[in-house]
C-alpha atoms as a PDB file:
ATOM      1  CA  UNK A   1     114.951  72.603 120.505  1.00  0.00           C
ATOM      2  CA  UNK A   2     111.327  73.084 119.555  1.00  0.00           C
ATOM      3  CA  UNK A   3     111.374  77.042 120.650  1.00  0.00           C
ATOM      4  CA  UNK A   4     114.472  77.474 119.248  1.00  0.00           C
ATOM      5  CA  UNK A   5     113.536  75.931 115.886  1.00  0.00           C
ATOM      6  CA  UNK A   6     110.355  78.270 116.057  1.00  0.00           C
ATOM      7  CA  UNK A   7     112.339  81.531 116.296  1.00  0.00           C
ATOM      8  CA  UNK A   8     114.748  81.080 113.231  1.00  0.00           C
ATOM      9  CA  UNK A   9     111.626  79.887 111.300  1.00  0.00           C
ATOM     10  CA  UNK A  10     110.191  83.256 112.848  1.00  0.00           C
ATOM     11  CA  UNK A  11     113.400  85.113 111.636  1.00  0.00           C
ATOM     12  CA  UNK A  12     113.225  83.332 108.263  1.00  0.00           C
ATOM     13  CA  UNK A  13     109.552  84.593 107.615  1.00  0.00           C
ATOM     14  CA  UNK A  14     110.775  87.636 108.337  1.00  0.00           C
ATOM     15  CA  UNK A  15     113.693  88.133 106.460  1.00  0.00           C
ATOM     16  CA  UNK A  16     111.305  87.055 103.311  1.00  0.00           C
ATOM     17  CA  UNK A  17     108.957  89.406 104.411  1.00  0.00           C
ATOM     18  CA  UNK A  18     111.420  92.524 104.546  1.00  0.00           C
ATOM     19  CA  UNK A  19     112.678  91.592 100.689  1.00  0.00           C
ATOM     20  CA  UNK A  20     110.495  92.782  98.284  1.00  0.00           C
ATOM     21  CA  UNK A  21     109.035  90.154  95.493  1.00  0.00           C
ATOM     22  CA  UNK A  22     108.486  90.501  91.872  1.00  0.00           C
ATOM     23  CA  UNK A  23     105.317  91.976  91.770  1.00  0.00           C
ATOM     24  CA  UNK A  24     102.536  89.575  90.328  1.00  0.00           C
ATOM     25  CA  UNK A  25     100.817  90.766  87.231  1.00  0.00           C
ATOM     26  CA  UNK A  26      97.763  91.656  87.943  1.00  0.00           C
ATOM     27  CA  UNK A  27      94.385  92.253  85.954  1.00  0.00           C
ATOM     28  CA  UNK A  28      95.202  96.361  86.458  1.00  0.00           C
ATOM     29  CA  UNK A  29      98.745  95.919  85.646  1.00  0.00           C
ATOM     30  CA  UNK A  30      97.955  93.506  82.336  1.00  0.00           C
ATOM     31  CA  UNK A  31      95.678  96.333  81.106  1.00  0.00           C
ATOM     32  CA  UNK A  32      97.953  99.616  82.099  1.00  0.00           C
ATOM     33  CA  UNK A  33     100.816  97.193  80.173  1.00  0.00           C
ATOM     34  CA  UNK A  34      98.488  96.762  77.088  1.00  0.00           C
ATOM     35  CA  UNK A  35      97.376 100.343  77.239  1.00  0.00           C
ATOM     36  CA  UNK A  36     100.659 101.643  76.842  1.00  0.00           C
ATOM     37  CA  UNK A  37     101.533  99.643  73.965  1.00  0.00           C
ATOM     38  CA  UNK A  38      98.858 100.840  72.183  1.00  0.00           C
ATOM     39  CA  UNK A  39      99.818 104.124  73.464  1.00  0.00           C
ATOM     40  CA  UNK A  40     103.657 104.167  72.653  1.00  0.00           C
ATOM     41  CA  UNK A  41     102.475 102.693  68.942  1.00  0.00           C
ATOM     42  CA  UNK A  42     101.159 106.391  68.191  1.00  0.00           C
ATOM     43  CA  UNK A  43     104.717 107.899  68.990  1.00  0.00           C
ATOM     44  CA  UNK A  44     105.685 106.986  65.125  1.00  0.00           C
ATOM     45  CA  UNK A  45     102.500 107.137  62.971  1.00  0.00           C
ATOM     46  CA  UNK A  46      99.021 108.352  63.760  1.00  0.00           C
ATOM     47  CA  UNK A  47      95.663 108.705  62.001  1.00  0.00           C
ATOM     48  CA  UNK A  48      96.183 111.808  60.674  1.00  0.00           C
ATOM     49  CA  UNK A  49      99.133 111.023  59.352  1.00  0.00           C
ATOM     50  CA  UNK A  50      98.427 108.790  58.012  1.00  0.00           C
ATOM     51  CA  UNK A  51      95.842 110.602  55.958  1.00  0.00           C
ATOM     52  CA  UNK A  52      97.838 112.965  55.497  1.00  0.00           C
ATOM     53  CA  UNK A  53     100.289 110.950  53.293  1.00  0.00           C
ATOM     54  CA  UNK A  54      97.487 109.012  50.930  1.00  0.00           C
ATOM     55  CA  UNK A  55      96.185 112.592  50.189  1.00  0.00           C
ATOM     56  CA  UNK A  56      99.476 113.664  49.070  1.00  0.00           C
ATOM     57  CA  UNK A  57     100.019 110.630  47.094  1.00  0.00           C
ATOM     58  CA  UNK A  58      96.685 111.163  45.654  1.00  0.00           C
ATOM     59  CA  UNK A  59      97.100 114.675  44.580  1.00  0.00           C
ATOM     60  CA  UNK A  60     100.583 113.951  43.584  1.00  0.00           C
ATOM     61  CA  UNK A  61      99.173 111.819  41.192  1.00  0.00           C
ATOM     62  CA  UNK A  62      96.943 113.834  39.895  1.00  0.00           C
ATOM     63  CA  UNK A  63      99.322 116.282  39.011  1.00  0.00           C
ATOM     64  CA  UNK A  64     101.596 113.614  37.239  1.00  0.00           C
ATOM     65  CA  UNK A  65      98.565 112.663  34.940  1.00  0.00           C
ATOM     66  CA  UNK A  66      97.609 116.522  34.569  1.00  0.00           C
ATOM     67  CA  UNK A  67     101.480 117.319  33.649  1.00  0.00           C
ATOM     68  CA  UNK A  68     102.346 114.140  31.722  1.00  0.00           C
ATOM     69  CA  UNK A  69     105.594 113.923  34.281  1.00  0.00           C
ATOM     70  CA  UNK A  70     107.019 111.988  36.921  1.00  0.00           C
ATOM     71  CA  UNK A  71     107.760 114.221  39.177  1.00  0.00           C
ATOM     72  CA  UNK A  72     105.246 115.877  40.682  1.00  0.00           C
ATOM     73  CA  UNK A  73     104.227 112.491  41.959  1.00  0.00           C
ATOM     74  CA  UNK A  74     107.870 112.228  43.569  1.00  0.00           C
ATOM     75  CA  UNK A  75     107.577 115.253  44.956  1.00  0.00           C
ATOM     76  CA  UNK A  76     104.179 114.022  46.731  1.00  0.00           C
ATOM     77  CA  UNK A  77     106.100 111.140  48.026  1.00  0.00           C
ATOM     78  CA  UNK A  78     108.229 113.226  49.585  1.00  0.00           C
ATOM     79  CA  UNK A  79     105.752 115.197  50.896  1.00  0.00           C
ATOM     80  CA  UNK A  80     103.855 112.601  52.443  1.00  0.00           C
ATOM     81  CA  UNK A  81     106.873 110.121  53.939  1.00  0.00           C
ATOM     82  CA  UNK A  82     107.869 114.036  55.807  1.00  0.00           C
ATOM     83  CA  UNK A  83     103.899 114.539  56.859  1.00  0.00           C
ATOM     84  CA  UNK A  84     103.672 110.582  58.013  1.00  0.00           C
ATOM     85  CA  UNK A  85     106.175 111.256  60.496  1.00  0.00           C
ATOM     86  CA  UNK A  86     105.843 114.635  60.994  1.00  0.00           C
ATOM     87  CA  UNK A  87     102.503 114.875  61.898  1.00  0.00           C
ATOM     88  CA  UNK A  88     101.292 113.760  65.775  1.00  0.00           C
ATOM     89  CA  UNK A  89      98.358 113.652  67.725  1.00  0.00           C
ATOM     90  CA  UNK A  90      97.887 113.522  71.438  1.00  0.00           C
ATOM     91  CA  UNK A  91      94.397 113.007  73.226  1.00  0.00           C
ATOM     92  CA  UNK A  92      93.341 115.524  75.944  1.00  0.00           C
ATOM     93  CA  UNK A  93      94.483 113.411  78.622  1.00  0.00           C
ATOM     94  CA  UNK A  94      98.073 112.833  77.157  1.00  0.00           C
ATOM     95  CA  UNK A  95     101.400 114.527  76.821  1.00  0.00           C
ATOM     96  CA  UNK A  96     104.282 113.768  74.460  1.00  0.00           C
ATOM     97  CA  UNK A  97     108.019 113.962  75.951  1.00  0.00           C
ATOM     98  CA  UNK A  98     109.659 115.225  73.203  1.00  0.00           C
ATOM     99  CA  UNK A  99     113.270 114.854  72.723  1.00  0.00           C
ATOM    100  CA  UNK A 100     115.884 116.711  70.316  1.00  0.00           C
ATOM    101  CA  UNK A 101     118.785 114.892  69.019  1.00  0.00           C
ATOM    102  CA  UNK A 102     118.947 112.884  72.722  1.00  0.00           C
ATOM    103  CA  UNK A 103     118.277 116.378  74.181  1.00  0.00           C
ATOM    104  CA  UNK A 104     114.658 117.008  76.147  1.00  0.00           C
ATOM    105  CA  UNK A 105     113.259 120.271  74.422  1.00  0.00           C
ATOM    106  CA  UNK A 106     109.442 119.937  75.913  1.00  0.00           C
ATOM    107  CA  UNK A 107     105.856 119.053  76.162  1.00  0.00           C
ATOM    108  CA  UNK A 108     103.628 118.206  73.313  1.00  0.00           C
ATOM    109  CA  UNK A 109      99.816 117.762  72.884  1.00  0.00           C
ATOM    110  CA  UNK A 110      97.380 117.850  73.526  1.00  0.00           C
ATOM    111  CA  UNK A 111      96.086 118.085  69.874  1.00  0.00           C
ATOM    112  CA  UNK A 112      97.910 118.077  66.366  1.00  0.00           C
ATOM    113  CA  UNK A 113     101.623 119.446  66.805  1.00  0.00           C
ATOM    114  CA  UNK A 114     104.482 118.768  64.151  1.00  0.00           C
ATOM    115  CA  UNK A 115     107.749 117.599  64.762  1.00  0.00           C
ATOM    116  CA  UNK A 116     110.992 117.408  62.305  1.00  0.00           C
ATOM    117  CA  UNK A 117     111.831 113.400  61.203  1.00  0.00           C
ATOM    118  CA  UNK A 118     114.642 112.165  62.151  1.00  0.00           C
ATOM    119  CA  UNK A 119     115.603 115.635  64.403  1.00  0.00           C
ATOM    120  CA  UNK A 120     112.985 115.051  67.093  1.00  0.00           C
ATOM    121  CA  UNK A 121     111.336 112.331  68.594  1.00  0.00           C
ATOM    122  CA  UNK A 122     108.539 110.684  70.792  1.00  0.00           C
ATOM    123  CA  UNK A 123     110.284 109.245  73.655  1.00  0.00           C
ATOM    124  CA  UNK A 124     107.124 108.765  75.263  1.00  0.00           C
ATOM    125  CA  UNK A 125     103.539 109.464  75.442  1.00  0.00           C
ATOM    126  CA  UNK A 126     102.267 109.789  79.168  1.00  0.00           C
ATOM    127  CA  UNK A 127      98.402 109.149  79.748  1.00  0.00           C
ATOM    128  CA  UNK A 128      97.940 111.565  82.816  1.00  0.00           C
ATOM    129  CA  UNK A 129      94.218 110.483  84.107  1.00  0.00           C
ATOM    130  CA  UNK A 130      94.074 108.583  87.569  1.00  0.00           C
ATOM    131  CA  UNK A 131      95.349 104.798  87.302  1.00  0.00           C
ATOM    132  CA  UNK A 132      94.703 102.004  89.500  1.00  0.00           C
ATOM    133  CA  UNK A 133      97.056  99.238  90.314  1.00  0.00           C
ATOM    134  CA  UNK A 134      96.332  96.487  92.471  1.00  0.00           C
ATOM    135  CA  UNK A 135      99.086  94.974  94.899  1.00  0.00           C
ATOM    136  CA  UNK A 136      99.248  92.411  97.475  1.00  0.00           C
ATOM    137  CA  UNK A 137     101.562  91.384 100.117  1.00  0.00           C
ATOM    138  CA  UNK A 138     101.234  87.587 100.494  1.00  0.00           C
ATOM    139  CA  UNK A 139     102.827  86.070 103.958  1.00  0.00           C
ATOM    140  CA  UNK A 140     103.516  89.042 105.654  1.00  0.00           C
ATOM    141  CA  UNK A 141     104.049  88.760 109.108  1.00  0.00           C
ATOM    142  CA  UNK A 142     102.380  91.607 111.478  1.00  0.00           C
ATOM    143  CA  UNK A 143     104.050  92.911 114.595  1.00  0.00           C
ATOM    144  CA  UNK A 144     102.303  89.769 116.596  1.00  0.00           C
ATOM    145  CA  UNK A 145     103.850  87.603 113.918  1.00  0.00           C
ATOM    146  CA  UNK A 146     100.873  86.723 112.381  1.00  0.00           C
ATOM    147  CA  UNK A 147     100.878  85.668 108.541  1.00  0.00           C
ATOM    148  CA  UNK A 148      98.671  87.664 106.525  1.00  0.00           C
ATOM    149  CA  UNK A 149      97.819  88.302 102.825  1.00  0.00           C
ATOM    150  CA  UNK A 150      96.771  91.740 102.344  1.00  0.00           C
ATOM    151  CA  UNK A 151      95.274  92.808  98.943  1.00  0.00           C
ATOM    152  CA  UNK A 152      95.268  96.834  98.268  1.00  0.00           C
ATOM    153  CA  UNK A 153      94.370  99.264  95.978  1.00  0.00           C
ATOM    154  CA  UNK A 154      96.614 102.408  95.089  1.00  0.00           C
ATOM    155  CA  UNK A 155      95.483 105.526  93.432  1.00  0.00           C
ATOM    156  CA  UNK A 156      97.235 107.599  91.418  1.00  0.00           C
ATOM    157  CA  UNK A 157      98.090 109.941  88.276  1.00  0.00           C
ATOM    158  CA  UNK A 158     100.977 111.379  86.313  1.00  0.00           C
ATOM    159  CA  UNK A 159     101.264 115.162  87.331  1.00  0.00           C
ATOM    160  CA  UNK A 160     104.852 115.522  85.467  1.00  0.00           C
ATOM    161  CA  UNK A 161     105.473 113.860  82.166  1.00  0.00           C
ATOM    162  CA  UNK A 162     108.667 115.225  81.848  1.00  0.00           C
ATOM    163  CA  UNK A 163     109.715 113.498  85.387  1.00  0.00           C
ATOM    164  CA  UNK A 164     107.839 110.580  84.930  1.00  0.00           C
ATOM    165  CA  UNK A 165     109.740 110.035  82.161  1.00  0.00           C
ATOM    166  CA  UNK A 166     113.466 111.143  82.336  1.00  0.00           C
ATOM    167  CA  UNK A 167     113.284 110.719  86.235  1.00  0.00           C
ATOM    168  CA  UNK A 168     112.653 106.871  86.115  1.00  0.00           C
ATOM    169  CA  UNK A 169     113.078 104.234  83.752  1.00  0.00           C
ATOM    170  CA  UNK A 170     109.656 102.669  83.684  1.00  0.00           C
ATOM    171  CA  UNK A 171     107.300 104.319  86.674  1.00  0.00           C
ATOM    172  CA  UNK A 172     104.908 100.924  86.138  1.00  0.00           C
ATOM    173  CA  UNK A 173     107.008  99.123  87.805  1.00  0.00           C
ATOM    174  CA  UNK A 174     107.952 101.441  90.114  1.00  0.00           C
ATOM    175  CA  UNK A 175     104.471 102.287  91.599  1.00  0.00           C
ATOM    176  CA  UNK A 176     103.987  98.421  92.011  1.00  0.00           C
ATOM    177  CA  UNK A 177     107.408  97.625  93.686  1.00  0.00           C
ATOM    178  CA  UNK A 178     106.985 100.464  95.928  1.00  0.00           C
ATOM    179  CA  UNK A 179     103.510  99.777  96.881  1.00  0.00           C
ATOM    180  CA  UNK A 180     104.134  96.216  97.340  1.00  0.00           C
ATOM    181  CA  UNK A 181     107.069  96.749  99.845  1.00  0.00           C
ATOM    182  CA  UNK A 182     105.762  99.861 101.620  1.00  0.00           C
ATOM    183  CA  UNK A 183     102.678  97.527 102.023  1.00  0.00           C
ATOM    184  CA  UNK A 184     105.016  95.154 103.584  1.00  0.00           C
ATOM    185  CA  UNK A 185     106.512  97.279 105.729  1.00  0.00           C
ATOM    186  CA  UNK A 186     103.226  98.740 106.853  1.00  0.00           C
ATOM    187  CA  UNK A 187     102.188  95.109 107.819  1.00  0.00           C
ATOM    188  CA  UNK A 188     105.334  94.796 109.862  1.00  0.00           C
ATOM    189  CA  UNK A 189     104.882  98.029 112.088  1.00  0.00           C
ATOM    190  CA  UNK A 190     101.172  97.258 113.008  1.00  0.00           C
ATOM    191  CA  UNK A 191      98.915  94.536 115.152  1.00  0.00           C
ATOM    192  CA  UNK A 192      96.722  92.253 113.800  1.00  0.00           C
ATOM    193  CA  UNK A 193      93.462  93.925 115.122  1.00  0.00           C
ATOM    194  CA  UNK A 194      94.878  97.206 114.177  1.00  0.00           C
ATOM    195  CA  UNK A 195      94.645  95.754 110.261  1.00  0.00           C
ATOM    196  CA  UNK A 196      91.505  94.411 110.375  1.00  0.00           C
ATOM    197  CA  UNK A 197      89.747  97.142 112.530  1.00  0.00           C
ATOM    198  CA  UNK A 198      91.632 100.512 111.166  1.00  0.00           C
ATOM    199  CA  UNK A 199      91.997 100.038 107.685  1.00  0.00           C
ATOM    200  CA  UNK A 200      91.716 103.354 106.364  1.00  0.00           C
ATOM    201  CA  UNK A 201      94.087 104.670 108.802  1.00  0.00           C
ATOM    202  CA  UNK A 202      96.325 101.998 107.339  1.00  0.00           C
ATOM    203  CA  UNK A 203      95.715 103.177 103.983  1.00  0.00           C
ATOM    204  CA  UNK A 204      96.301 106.513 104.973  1.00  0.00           C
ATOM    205  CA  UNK A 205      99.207 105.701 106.231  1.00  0.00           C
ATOM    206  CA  UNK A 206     100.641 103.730 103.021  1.00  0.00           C
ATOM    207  CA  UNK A 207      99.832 107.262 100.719  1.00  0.00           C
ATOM    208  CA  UNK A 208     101.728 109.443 102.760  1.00  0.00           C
ATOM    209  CA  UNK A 209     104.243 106.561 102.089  1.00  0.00           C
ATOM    210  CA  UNK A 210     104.255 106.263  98.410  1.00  0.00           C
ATOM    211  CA  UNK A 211     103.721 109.621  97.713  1.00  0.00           C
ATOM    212  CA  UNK A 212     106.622 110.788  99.625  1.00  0.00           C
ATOM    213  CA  UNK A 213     108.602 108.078  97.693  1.00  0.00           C
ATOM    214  CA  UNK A 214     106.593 109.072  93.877  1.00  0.00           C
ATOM    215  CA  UNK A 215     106.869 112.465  94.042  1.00  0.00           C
ATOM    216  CA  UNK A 216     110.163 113.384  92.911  1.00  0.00           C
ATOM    217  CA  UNK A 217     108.984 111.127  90.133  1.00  0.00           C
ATOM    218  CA  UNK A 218     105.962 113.327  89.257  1.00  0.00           C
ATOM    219  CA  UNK A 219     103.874 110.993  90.656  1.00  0.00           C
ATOM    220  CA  UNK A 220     101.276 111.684  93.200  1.00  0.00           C
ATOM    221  CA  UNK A 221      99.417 109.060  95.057  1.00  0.00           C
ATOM    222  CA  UNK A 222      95.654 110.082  95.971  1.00  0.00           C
ATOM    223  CA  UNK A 223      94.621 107.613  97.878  1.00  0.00           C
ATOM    224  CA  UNK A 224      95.044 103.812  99.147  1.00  0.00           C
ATOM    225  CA  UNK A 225      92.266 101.474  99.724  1.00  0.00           C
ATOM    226  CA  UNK A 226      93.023  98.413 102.160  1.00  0.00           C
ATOM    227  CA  UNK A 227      90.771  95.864 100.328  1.00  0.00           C
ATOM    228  CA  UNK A 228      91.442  92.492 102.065  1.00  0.00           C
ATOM    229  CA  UNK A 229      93.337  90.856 104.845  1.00  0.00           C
ATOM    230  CA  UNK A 230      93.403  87.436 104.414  1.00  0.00           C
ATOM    231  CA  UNK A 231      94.382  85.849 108.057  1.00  0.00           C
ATOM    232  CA  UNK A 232      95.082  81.504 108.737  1.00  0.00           C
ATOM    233  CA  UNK A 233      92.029  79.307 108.716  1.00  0.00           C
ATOM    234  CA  UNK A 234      93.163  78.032 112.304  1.00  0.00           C
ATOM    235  CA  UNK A 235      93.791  81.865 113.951  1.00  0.00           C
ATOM    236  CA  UNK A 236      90.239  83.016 112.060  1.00  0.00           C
ATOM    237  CA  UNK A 237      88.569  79.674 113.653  1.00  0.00           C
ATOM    238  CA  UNK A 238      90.353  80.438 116.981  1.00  0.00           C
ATOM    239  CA  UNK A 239      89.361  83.856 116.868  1.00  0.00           C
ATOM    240  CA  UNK A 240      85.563  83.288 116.033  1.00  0.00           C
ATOM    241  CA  UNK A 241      85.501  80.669 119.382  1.00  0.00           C
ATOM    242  CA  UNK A 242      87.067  84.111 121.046  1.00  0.00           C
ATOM    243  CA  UNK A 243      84.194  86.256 119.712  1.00  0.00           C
ATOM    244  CA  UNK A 244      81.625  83.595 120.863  1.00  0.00           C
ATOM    245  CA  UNK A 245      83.394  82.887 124.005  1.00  0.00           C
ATOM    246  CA  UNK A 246      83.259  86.661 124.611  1.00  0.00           C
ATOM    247  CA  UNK A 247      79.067  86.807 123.741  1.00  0.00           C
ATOM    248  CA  UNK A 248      78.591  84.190 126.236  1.00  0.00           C
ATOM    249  CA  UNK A 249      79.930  86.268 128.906  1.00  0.00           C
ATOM    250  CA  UNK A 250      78.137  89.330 128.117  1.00  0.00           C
ATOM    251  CA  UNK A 251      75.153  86.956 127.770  1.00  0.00           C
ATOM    252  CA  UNK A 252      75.611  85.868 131.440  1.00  0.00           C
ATOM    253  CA  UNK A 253      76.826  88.785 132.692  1.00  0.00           C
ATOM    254  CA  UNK A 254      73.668  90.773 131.548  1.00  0.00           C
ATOM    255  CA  UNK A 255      71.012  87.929 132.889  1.00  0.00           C
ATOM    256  CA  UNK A 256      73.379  88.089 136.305  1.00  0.00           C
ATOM    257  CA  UNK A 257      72.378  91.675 136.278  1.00  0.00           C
ATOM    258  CA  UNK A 258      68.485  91.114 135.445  1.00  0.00           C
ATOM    259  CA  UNK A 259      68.064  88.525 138.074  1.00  0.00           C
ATOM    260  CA  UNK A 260      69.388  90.954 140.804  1.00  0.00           C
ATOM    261  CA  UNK A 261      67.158  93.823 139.522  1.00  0.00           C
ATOM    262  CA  UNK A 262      64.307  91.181 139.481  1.00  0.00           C
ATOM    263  CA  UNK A 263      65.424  90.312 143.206  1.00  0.00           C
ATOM    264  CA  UNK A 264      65.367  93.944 144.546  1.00  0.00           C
ATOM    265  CA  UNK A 265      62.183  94.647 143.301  1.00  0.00           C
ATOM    266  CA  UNK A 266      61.071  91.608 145.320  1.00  0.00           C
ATOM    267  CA  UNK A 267      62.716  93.065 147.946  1.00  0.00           C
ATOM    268  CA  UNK A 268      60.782  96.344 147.687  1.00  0.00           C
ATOM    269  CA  UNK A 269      57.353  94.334 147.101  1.00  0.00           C
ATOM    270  CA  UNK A 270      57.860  92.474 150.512  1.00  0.00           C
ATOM    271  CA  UNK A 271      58.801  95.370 152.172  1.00  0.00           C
ATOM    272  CA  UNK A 272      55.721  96.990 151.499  1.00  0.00           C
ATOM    273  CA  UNK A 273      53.260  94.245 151.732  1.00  0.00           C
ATOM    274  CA  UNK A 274      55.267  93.435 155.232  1.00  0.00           C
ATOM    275  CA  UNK A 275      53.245  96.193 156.545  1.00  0.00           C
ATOM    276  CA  UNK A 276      50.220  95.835 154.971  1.00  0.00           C
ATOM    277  CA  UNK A 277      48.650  92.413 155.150  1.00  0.00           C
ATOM    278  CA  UNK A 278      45.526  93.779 153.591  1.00  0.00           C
ATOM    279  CA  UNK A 279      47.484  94.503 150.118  1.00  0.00           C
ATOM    280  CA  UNK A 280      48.833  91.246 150.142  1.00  0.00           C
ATOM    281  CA  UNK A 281      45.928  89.711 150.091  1.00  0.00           C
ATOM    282  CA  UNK A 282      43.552  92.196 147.834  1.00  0.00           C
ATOM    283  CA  UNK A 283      47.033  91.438 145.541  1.00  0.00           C
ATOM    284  CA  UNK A 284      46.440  87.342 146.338  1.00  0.00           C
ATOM    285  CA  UNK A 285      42.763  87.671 145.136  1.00  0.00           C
ATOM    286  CA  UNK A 286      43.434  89.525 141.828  1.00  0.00           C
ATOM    287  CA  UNK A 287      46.043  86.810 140.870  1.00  0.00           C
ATOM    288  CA  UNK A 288      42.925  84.181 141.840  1.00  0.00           C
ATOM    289  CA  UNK A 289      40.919  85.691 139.715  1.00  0.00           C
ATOM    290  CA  UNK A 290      42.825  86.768 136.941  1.00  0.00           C
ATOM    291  CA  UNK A 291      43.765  82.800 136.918  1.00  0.00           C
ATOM    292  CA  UNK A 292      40.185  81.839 136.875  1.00  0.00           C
ATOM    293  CA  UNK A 293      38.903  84.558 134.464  1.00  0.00           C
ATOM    294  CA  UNK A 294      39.319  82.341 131.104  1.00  0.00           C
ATOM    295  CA  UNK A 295      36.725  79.795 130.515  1.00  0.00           C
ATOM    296  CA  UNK A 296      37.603  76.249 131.230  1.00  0.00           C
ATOM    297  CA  UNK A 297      40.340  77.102 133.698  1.00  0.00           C
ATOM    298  CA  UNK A 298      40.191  75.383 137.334  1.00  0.00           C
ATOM    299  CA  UNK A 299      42.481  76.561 140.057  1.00  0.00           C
ATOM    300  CA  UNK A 300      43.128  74.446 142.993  1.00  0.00           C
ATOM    301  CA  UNK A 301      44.258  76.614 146.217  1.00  0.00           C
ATOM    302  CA  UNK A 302      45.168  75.215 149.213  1.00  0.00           C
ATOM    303  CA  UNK A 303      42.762  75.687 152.565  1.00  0.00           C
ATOM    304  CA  UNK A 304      46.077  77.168 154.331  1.00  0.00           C
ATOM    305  CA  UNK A 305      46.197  80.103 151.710  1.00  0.00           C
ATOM    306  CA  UNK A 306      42.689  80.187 152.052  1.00  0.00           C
ATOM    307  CA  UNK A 307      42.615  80.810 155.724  1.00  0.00           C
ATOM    308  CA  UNK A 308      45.708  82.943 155.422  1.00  0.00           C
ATOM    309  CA  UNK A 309      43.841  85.481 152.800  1.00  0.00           C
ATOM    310  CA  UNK A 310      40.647  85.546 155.393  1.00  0.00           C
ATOM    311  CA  UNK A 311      38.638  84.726 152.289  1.00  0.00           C
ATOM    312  CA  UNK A 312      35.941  82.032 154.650  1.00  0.00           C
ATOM    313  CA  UNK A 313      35.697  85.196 157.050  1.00  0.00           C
ATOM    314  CA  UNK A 314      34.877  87.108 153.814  1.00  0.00           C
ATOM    315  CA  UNK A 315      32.818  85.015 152.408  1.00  0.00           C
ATOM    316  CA  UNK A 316      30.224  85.136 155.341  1.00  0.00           C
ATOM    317  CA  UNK A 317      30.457  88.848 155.895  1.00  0.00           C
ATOM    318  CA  UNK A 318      29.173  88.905 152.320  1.00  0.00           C
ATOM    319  CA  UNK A 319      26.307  86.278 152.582  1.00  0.00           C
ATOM    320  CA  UNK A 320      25.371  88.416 155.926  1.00  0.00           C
ATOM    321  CA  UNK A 321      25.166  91.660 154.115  1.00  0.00           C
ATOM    322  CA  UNK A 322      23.378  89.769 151.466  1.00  0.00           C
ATOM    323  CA  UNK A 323      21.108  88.304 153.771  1.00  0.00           C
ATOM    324  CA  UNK A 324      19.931  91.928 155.530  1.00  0.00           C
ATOM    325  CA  UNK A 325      19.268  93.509 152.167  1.00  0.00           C
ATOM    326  CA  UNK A 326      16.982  91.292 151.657  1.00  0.00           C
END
């Protein structure tokens, strides 16, 4: 009962994770929305236009007052309503879908360009610089089944108004859904430790992706940055006793390895002082002395090492030599 209730929870999570969820607002996606009200505002009246029609009210009035009639001031009005919406402006970055009674008829901008009231109209201004949109993919299951939150970043830029526009009905959206669920499906097709050790072949991956979906759209995606994966607090604490559990072995295995190096050059010092008990113990008096060199030290040897070195047989063959020198 317990396996079986694990595997259509398993196929549950999975099922979720295959259907793609609203995707949430973020701070990117809250500014590109306010940006293109501000944009899509300058469709009807800009600036110059603006100007435009107080000048012509201005000079129409001057006229009436020069002429002593009406209707030069009338005719100003006219002027300027026709200049208010006939004049646009698009910034260097922009481009204005134009449309013609319903009918598209072309690219405006960038610049000042005029357009006939009522006949044409903005549908939409397109900002064509490189946009960044945030997504995330929260509870996706890997191909270990392993919940994950993944947060990305996806780069990319308008290279057709026209298609961006008449193609789809608002390419915001679109960018985030389909980054969100090619994200998903990305998840679903790799490994844990594939995610979190080759993330930018991941986010290569997810570009050739979206842009293969965006393109017809005029949309081209430049690049996709994996920016987080965010795994369970009980697999990351399992996984860090793994990591330490793994250190510990190397730890051992490399002092395993010193000690035998250590023992075969023991090896290789016996053998050679096995054949040359006059090494042995010019090597046995150095370490005496090199014990007893510091002031203060004392350094008790046994008589048996004493009588094994030879040193009382050396001692007197010194005091002898001593002895005929003087």
């Amino acid at each position: 009962m317990l396996v079986r209730s694990i595997r259509r929870l398993s196929e549950k999570m999975k099922a979720d994770a295959s259907t793609p969820a609203e995707p949430r607002r973020s701070a990117s996606d809250r500014r590109h929305r306010e940006s293109e009200r501000d944009l899509q505002a300058r469709r009807y009246v800009s600036g110059v236009s603006l100007l435009a029609f107080f000048l012509s009210l201005a000079a129409g009035g001057i006229l009436a007052g020069i002429a002593g009639s009406p209707f030069p001031f009338l005719a100003a009005v006219l002027v300027g309503v026709f200049l208010l919406f006939a004049l646009k402006v698009a910034n260097q970055w922009e481009r204005a879908v134009v449309l013609r009674f319903g009918r598209f008829v072309g690219l405006k901008g960038p610049g000042l360009f005029i357009l006939v009231p009522v006949v044409d109209e903005i549908s939409q201004l397109v900002d064509q610089r490189v946009r960044v949109t945030d997504v995330s993919a929260e509870s996706a299951l890997t191909k270990d089944t392993v919940p994950v939150n993944v947060d990305a970043i996806v780069f990319w830029t308008v290279w057709d108004a026209q298609k961006a526009v008449l193609e789809v009905a608002d390419f915001l959206d679109a960018i985030a859904l389909s980054a969100q669920t090619a994200l998903r499906e990305t998840i679903g097709r790799h490994m844990l430790a594939e995610m979190i050790t080759e993330r930018e072949q991941l986010g290569k991956q997810l570009q050739a992706i979206l842009d293969e979906k965006t393109n017809p759209w005029g949309i081209t995606v430049q690049s996709v940055e994996i920016r987080d994966v965010k795994i369970p607090a009980e697999l990351e604490d399992a996984m860090s006793r793994q990591a330490q559990a793994e250190r510990e072995r190397q730890a051992r295995i490399i002092l395993g390895t010193a000690e035998t190096e250590i023992s075969a050059r023991f090896v290789e010092a016996g053998d050679a002082y096995k054949d040359h008990p006059l090494a042995l113990h010019l090597r046995a008096m150095n370490m005496l002395y090199e014990a007893i060199k510091e002031k203060g030290s004392m350094v008790i040897v046994p008589s048996s090492a004493v009588e094994t070195m030879g040193l009382g047989g050396l001692t007197g063959v010194t005091a002898l030599a001593q002895k005929k020198l003087d």
